[in-house]
C-alpha atoms as a PDB file:
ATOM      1  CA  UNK A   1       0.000   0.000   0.000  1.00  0.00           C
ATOM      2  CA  UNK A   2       0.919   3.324  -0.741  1.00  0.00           C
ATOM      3  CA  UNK A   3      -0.392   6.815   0.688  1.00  0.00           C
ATOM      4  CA  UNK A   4      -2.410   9.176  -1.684  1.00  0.00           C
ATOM      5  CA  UNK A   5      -2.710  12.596  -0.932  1.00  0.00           C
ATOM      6  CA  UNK A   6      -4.851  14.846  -3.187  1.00  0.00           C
ATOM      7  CA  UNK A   7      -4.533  18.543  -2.335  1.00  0.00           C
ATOM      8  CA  UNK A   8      -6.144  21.969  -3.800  1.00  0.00           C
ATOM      9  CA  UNK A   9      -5.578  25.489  -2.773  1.00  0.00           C
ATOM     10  CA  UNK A  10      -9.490  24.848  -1.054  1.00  0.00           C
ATOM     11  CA  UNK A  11      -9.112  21.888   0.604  1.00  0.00           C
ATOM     12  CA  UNK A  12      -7.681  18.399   1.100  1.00  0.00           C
ATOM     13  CA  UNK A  13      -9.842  16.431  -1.393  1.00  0.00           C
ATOM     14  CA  UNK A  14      -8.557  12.766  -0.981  1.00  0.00           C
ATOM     15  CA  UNK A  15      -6.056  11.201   1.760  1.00  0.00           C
ATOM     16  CA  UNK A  16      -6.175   7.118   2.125  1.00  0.00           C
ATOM     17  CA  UNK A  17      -4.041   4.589   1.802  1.00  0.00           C
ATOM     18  CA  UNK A  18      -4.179   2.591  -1.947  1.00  0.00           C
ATOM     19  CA  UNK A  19      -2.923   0.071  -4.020  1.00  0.00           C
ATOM     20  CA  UNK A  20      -2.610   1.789  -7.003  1.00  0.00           C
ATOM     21  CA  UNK A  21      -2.553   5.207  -8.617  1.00  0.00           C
ATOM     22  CA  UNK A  22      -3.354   6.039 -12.388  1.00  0.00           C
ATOM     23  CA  UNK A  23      -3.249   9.949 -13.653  1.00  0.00           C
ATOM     24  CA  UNK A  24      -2.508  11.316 -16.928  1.00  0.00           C
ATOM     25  CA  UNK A  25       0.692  13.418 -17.093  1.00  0.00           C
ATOM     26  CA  UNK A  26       1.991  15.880 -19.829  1.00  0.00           C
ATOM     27  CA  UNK A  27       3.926  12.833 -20.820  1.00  0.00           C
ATOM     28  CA  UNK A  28       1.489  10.367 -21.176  1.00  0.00           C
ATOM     29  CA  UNK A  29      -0.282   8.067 -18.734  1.00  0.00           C
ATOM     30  CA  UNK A  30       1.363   7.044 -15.364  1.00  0.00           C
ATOM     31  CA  UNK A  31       0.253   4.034 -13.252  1.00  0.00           C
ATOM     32  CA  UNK A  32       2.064   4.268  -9.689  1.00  0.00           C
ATOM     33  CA  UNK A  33       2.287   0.980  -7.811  1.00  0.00           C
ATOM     34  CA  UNK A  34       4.138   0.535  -4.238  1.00  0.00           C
ATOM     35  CA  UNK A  35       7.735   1.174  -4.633  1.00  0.00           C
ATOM     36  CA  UNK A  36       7.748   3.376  -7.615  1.00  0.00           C
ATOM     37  CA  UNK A  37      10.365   5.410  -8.467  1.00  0.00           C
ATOM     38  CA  UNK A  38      10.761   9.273  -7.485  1.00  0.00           C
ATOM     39  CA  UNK A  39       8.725  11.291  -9.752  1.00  0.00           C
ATOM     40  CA  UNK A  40       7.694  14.814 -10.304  1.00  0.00           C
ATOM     41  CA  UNK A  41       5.352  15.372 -13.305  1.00  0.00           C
ATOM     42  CA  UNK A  42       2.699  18.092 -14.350  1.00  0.00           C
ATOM     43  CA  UNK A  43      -0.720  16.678 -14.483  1.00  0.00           C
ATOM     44  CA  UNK A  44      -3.027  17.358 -17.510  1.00  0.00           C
ATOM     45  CA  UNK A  45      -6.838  17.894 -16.946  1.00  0.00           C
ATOM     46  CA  UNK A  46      -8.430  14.751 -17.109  1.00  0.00           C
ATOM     47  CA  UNK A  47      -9.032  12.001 -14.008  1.00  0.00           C
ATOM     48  CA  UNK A  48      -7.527   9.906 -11.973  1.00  0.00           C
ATOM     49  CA  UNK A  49      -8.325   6.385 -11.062  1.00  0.00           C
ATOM     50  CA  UNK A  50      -7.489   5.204  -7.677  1.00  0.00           C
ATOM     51  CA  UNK A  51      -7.464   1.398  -7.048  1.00  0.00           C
ATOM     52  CA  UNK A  52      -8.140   0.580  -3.240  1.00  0.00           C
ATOM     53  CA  UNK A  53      -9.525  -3.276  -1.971  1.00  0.00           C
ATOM     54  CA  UNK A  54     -10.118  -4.036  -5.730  1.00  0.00           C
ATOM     55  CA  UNK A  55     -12.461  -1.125  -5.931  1.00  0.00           C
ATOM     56  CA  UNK A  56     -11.525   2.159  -8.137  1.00  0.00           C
ATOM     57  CA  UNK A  57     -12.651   5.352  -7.353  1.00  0.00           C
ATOM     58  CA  UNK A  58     -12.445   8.448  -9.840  1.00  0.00           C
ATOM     59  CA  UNK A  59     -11.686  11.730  -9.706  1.00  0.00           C
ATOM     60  CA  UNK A  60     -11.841  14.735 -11.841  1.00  0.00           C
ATOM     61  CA  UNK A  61      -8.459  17.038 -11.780  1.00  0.00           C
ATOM     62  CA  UNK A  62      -7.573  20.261 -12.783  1.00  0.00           C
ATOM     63  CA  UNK A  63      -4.188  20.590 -14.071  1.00  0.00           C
ATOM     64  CA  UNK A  64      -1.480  20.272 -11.186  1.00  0.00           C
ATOM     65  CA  UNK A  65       1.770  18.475 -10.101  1.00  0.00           C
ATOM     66  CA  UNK A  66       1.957  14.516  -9.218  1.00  0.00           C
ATOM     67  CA  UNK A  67       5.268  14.205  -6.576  1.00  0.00           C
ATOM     68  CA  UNK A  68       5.529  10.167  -6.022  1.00  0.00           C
ATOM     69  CA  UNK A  69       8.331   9.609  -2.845  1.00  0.00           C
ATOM     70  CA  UNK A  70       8.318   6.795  -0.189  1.00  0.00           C
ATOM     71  CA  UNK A  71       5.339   5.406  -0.906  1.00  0.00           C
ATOM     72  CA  UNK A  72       3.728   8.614  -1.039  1.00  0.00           C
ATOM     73  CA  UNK A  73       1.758   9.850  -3.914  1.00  0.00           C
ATOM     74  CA  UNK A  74       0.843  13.671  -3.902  1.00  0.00           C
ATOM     75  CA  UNK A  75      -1.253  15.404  -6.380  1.00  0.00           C
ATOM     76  CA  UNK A  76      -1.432  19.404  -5.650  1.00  0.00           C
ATOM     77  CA  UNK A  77      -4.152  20.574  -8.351  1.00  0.00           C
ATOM     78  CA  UNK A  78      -5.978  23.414  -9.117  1.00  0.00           C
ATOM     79  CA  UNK A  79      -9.180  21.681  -8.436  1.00  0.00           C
ATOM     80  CA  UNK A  80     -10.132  18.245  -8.255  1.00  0.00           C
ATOM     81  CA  UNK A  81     -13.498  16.650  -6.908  1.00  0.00           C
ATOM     82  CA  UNK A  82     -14.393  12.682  -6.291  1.00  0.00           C
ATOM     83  CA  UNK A  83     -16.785  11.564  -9.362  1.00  0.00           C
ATOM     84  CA  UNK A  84     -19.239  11.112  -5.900  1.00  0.00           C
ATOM     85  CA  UNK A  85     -19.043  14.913  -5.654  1.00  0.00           C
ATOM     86  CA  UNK A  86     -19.906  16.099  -9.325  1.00  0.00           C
ATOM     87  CA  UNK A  87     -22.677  17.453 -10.223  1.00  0.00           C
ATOM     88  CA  UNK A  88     -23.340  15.840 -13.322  1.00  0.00           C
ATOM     89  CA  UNK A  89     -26.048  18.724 -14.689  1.00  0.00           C
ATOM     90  CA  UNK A  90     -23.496  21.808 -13.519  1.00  0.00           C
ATOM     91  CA  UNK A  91     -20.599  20.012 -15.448  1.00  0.00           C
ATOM     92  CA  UNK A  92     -22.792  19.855 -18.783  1.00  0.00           C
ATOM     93  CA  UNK A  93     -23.910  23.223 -18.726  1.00  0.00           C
ATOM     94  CA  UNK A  94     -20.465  24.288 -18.747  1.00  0.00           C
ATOM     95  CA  UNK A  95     -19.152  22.288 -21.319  1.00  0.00           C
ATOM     96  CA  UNK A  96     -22.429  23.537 -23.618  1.00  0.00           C
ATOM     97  CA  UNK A  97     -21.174  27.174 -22.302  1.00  0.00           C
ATOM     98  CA  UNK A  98     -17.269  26.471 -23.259  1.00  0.00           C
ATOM     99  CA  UNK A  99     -18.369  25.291 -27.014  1.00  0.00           C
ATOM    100  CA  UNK A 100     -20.607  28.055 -27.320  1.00  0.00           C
ATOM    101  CA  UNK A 101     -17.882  30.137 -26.397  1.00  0.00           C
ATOM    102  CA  UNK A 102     -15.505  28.632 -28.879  1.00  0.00           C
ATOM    103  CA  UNK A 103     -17.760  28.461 -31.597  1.00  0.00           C
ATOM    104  CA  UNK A 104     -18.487  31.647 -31.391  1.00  0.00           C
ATOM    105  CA  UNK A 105     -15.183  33.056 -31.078  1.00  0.00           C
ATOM    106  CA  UNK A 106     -15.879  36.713 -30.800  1.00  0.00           C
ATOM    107  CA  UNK A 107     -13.024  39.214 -30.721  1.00  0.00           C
ATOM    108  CA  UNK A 108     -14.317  39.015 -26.276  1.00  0.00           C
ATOM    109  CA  UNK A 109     -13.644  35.878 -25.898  1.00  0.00           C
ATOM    110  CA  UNK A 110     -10.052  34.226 -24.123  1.00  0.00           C
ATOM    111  CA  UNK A 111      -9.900  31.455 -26.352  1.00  0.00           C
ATOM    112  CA  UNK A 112      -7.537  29.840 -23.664  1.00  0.00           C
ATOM    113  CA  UNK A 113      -9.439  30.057 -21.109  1.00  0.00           C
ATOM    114  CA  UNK A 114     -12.652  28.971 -23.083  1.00  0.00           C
ATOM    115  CA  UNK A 115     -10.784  25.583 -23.465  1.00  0.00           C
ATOM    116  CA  UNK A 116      -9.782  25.082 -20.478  1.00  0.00           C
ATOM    117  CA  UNK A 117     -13.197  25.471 -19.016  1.00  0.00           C
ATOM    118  CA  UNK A 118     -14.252  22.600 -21.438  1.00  0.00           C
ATOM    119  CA  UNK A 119     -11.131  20.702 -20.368  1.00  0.00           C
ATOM    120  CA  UNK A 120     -12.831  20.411 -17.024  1.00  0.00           C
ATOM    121  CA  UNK A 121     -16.227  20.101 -17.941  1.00  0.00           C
ATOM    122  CA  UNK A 122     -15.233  17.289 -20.021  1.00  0.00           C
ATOM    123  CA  UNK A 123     -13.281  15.573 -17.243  1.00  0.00           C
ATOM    124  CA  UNK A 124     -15.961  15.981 -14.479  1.00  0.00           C
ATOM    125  CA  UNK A 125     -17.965  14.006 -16.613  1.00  0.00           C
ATOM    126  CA  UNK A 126     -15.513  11.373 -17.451  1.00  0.00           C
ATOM    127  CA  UNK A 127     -14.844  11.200 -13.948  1.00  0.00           C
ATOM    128  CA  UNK A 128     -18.714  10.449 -13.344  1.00  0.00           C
ATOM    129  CA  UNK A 129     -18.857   8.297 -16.427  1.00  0.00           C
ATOM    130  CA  UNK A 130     -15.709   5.689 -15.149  1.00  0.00           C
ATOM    131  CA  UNK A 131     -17.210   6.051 -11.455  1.00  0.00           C
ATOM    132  CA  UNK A 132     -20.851   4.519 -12.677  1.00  0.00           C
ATOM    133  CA  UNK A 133     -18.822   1.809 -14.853  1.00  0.00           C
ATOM    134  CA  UNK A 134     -16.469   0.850 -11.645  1.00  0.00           C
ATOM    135  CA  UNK A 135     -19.358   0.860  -9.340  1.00  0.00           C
ATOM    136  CA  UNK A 136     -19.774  -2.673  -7.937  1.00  0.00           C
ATOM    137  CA  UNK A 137     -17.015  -4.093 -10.143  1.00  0.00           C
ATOM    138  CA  UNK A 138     -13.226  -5.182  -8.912  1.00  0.00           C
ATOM    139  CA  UNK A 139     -10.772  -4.816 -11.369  1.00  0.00           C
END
């Protein structure tokens, strides 16, 4: 077992000890057993899986660092929420408000920003998506 730590500027999100650890870095995807290697890596908006008692868990993060060091894993994000917290209606309206935004692409508009915004729309409801697949399965 390994100790995951999940960490915003709001709150502590996640803390528990777990098996296994999967987030997607700027490299590509990591999966971070006991005993893994020192690592530092910049986390990409998307979700992470968290294996515990053959049960996953899922949760949405916001762009971030992943630090992995004796058997800790610690993710410091922007935001991140548990697939349990999402609220599955709030994340589509603001993915339909970030493609409006982009499709419309008025001279207003932070196009960077607008993406982002559908960056985390999209992985809030990933998050929720995995979390209803996982539910009552071990893997």
């Amino acid at each position: 077992m390994q100790k995951l730590v999940v960490v915003t500027p709001a709150r502590v999100v996640f803390t528990d000890e777990v098996r296994m650890v999967v987030a997607r870095g700027v490299e590509g995807e990591l999966g971070i057993l006991p005993d893994h290697a020192p690592l530092i890596t910049r986390l990409k908006t998307d979700v992470v899986r968290i294996q515990k008692d053959g049960q996953w868990r899922v949760m949405a993060v916001s762009n971030g660092f992943l630090e992995v060091k004796n058997n800790q894993v610690t993710i410091l994000a922007d935001a991140a929420e548990l697939a349990e917290e999402i609220d599955v209606e709030r994340a589509r309206r603001a993915k339909e408000r970030a493609e409006e935004r982009l499709r419309a692409r008025t001279p207003d508009i932070d196009i960077a920003r607008a993406e982002a915004a559908l960056m985390r729309a999209l992985a809030r409801l990933k998050a929720v998506e995995l979390a209803q697949r996982y539910r009552g399965t071990a893997r």
